[in-house]
C-alpha atoms as a PDB file:
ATOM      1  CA  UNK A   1      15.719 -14.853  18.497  1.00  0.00           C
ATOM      2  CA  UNK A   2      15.012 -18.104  16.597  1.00  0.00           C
ATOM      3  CA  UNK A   3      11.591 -18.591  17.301  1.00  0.00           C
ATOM      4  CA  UNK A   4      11.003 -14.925  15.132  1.00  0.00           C
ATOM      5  CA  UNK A   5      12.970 -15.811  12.887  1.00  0.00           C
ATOM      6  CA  UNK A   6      11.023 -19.205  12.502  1.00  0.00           C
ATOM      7  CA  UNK A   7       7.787 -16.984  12.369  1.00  0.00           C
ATOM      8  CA  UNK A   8       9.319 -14.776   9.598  1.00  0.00           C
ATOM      9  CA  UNK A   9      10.486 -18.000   7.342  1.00  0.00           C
ATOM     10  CA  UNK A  10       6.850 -19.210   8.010  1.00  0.00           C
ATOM     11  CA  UNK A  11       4.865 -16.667   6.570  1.00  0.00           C
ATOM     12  CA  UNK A  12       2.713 -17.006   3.552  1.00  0.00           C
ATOM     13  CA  UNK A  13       5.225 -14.952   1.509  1.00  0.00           C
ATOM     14  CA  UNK A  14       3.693 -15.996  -2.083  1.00  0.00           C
ATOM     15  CA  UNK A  15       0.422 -14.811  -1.090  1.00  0.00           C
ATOM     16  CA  UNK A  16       1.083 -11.728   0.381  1.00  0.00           C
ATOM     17  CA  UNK A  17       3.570 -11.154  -2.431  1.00  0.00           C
ATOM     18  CA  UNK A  18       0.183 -11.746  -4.635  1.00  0.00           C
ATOM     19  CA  UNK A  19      -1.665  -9.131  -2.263  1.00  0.00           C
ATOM     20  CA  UNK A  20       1.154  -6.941  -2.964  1.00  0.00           C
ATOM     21  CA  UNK A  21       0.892  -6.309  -6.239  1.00  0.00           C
ATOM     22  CA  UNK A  22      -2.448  -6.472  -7.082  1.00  0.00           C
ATOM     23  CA  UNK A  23      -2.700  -3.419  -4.336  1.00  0.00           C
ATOM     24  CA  UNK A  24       0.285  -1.665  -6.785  1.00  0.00           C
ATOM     25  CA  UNK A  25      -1.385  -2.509  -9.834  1.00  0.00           C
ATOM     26  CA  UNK A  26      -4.504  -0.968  -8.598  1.00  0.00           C
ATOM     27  CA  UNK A  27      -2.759   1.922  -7.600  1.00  0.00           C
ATOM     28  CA  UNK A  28      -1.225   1.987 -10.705  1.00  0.00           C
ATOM     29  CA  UNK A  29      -3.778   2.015 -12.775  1.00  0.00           C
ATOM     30  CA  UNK A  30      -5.820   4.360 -10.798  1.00  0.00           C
ATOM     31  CA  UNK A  31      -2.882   7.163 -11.100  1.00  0.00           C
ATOM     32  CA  UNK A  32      -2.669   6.168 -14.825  1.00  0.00           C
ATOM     33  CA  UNK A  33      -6.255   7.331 -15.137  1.00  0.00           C
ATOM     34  CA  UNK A  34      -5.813  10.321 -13.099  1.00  0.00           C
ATOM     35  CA  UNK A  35      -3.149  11.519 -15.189  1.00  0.00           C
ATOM     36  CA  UNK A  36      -5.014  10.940 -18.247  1.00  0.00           C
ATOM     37  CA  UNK A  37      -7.933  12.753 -16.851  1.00  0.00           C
ATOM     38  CA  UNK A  38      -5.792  15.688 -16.218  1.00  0.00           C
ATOM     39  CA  UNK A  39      -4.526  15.618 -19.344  1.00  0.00           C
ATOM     40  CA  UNK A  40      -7.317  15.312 -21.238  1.00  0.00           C
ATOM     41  CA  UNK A  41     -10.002  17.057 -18.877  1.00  0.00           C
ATOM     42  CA  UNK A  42      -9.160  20.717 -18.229  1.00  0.00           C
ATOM     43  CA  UNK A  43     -11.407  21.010 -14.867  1.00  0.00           C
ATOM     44  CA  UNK A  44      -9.545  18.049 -13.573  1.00  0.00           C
ATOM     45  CA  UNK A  45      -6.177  19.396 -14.605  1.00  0.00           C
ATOM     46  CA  UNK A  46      -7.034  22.783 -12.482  1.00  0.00           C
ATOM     47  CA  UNK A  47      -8.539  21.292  -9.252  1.00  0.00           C
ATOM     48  CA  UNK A  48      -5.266  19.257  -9.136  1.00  0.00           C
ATOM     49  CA  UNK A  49      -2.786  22.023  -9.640  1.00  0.00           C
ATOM     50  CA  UNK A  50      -4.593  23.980  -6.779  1.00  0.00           C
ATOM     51  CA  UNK A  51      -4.418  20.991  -4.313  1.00  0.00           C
ATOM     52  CA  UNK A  52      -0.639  20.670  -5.412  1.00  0.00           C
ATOM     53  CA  UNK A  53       0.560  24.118  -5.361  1.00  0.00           C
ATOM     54  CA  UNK A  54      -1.630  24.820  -1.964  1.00  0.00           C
ATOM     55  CA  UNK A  55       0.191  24.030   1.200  1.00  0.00           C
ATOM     56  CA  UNK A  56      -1.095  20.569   2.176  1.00  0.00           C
ATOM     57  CA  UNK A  57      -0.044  19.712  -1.229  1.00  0.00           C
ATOM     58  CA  UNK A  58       2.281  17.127   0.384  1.00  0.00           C
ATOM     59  CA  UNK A  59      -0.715  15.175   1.619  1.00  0.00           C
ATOM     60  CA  UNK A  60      -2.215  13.939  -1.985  1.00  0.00           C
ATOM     61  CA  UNK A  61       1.139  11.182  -1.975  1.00  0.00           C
ATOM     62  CA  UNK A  62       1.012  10.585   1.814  1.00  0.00           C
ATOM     63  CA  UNK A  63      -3.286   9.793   1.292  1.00  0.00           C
ATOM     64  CA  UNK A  64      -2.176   7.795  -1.733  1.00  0.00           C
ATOM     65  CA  UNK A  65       0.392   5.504   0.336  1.00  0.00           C
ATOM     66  CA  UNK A  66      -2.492   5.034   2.932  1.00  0.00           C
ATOM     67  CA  UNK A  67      -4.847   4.144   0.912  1.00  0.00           C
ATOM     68  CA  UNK A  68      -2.638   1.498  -1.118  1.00  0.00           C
ATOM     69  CA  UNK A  69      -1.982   0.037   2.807  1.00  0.00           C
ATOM     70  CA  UNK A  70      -5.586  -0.269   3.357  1.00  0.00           C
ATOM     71  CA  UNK A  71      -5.998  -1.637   0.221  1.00  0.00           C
ATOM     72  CA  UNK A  72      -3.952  -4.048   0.694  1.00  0.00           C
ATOM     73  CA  UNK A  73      -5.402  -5.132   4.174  1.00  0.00           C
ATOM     74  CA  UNK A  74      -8.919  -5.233   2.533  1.00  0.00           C
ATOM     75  CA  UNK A  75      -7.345  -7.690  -0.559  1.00  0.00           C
ATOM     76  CA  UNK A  76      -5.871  -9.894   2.578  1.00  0.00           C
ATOM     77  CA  UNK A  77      -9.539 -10.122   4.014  1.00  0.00           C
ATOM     78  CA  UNK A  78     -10.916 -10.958   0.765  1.00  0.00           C
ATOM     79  CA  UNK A  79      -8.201 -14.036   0.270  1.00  0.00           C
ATOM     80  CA  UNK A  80      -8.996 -14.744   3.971  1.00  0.00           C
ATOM     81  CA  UNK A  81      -9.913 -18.267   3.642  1.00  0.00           C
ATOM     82  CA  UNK A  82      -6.303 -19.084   2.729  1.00  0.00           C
ATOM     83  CA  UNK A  83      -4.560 -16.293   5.326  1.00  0.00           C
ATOM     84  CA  UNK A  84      -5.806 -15.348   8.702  1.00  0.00           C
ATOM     85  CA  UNK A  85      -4.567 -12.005   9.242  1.00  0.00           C
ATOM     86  CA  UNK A  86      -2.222 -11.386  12.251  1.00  0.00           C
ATOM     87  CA  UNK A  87       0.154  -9.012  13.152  1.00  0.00           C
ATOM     88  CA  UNK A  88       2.855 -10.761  11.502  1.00  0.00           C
ATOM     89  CA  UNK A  89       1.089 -11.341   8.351  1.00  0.00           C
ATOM     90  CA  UNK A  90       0.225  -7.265   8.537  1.00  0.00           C
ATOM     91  CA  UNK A  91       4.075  -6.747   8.930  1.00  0.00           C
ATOM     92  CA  UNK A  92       5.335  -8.940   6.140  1.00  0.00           C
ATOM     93  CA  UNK A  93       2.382  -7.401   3.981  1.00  0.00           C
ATOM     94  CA  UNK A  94       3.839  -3.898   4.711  1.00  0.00           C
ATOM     95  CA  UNK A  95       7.469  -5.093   3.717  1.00  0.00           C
ATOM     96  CA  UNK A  96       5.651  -6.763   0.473  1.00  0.00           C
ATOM     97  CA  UNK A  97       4.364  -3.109  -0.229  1.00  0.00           C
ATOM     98  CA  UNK A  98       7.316  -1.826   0.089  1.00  0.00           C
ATOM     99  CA  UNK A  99       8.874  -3.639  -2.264  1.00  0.00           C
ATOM    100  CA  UNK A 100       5.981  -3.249  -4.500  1.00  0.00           C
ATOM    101  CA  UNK A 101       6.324   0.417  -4.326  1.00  0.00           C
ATOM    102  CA  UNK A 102       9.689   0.783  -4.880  1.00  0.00           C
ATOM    103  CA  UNK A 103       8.877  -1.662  -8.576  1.00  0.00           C
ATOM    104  CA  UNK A 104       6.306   0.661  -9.201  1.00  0.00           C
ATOM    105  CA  UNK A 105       8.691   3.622  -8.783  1.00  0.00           C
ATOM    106  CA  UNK A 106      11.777   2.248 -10.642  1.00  0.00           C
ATOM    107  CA  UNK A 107       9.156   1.269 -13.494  1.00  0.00           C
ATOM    108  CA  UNK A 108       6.351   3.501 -13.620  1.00  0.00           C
ATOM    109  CA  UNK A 109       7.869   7.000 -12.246  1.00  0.00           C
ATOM    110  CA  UNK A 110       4.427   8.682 -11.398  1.00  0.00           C
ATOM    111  CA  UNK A 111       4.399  11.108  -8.513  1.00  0.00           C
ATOM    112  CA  UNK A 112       1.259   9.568  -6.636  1.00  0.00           C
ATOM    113  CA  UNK A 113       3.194   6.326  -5.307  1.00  0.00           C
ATOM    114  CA  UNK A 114       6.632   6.649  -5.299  1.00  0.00           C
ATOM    115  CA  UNK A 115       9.788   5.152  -2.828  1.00  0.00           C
ATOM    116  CA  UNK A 116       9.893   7.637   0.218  1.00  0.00           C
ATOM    117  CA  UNK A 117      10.329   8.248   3.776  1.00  0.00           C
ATOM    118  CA  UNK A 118       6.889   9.912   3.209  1.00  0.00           C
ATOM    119  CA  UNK A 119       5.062   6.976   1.396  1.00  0.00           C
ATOM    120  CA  UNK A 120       6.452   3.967   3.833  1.00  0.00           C
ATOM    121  CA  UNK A 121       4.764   5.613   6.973  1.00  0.00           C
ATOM    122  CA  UNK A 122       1.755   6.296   5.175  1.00  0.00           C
ATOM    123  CA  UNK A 123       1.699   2.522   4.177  1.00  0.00           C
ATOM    124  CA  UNK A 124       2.313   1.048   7.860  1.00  0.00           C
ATOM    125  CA  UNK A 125      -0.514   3.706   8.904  1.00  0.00           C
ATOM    126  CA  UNK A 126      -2.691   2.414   6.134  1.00  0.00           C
ATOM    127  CA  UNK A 127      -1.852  -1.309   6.988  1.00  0.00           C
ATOM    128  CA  UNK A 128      -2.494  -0.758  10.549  1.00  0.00           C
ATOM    129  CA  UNK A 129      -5.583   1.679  10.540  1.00  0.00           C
ATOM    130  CA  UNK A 130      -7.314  -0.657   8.508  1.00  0.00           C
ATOM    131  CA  UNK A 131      -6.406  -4.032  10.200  1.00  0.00           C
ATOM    132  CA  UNK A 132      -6.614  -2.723  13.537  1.00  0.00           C
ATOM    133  CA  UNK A 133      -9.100  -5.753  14.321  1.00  0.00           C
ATOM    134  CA  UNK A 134      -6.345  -7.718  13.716  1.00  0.00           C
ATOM    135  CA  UNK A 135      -3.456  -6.816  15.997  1.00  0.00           C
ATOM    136  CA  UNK A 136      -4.548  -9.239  18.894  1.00  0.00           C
ATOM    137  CA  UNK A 137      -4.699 -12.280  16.808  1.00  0.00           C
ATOM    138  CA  UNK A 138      -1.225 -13.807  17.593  1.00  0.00           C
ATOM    139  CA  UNK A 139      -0.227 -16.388  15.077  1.00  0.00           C
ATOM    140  CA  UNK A 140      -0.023 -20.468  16.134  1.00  0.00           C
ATOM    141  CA  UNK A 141       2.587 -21.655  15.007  1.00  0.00           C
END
């Protein structure tokens, strides 16, 4: 029991708190424009009422929350020189997303990324789809 706690202490929790947000502040952003686009743009504005109001509405936040957890796996491979991902560096960036989405959705209440059931698994599918070459690197501690 010690030795994963020891592993959770150890992990490069600044950094992946730094991965973290920039992948939130990308998404963001990216929503921001969206919803300016819809607002300003009236094509845009009806495409995206006829993907809400159809019935796999429900998927255009559960895409969003898997492509913030692939986002964040690709921002981990671009700061790879200081962090070699591993499966316990993908699980402590999933529980930095997490927190990073629920900021984002106590700060910025957009509909894209918000705090649910929903939007965690589509962040542990997005963290894990995308760093699937990862998950047999252990971590040497």
């Amino acid at each position: 029991m010690s030795d994963y706690w020891r592993r959770f202490q150890k992990q490069l929790w600044g950094l992946l708190a730094q991965i973290a947000a920039a992948a939130t502040v990308i998404a963001a952003i990216a929503e921001g424009l969206l919803i300016y686009a819809a607002v300003n743009i009236s094509a845009i504005a009806t495409v995206l009422e006829h993907i809400i109001s159809s019935p796999f509405g429900f998927l255009l936040p559960f895409g969003a929350s898997v492509a913030v957890g692939a986002l964040g796996v690709l921002l981990c491979e671009h700061w790879r020189p200081r962090l070699i991902p591993n499966v316990g560096n993908l699980w402590a960036l999933v529980l930095c997303l997490i927190v990073g989405a629920w900021l984002k959705s106590y700060l910025l209440p957009q509909n894209l990324l918000l705090l649910t059931s929903q939007s965690v698994v589509g962040l542990i599918i997005g963290v894990f789809w995308k760093g699937r070459p990862y998950w047999t690197l252990r971590a040497w501690y």
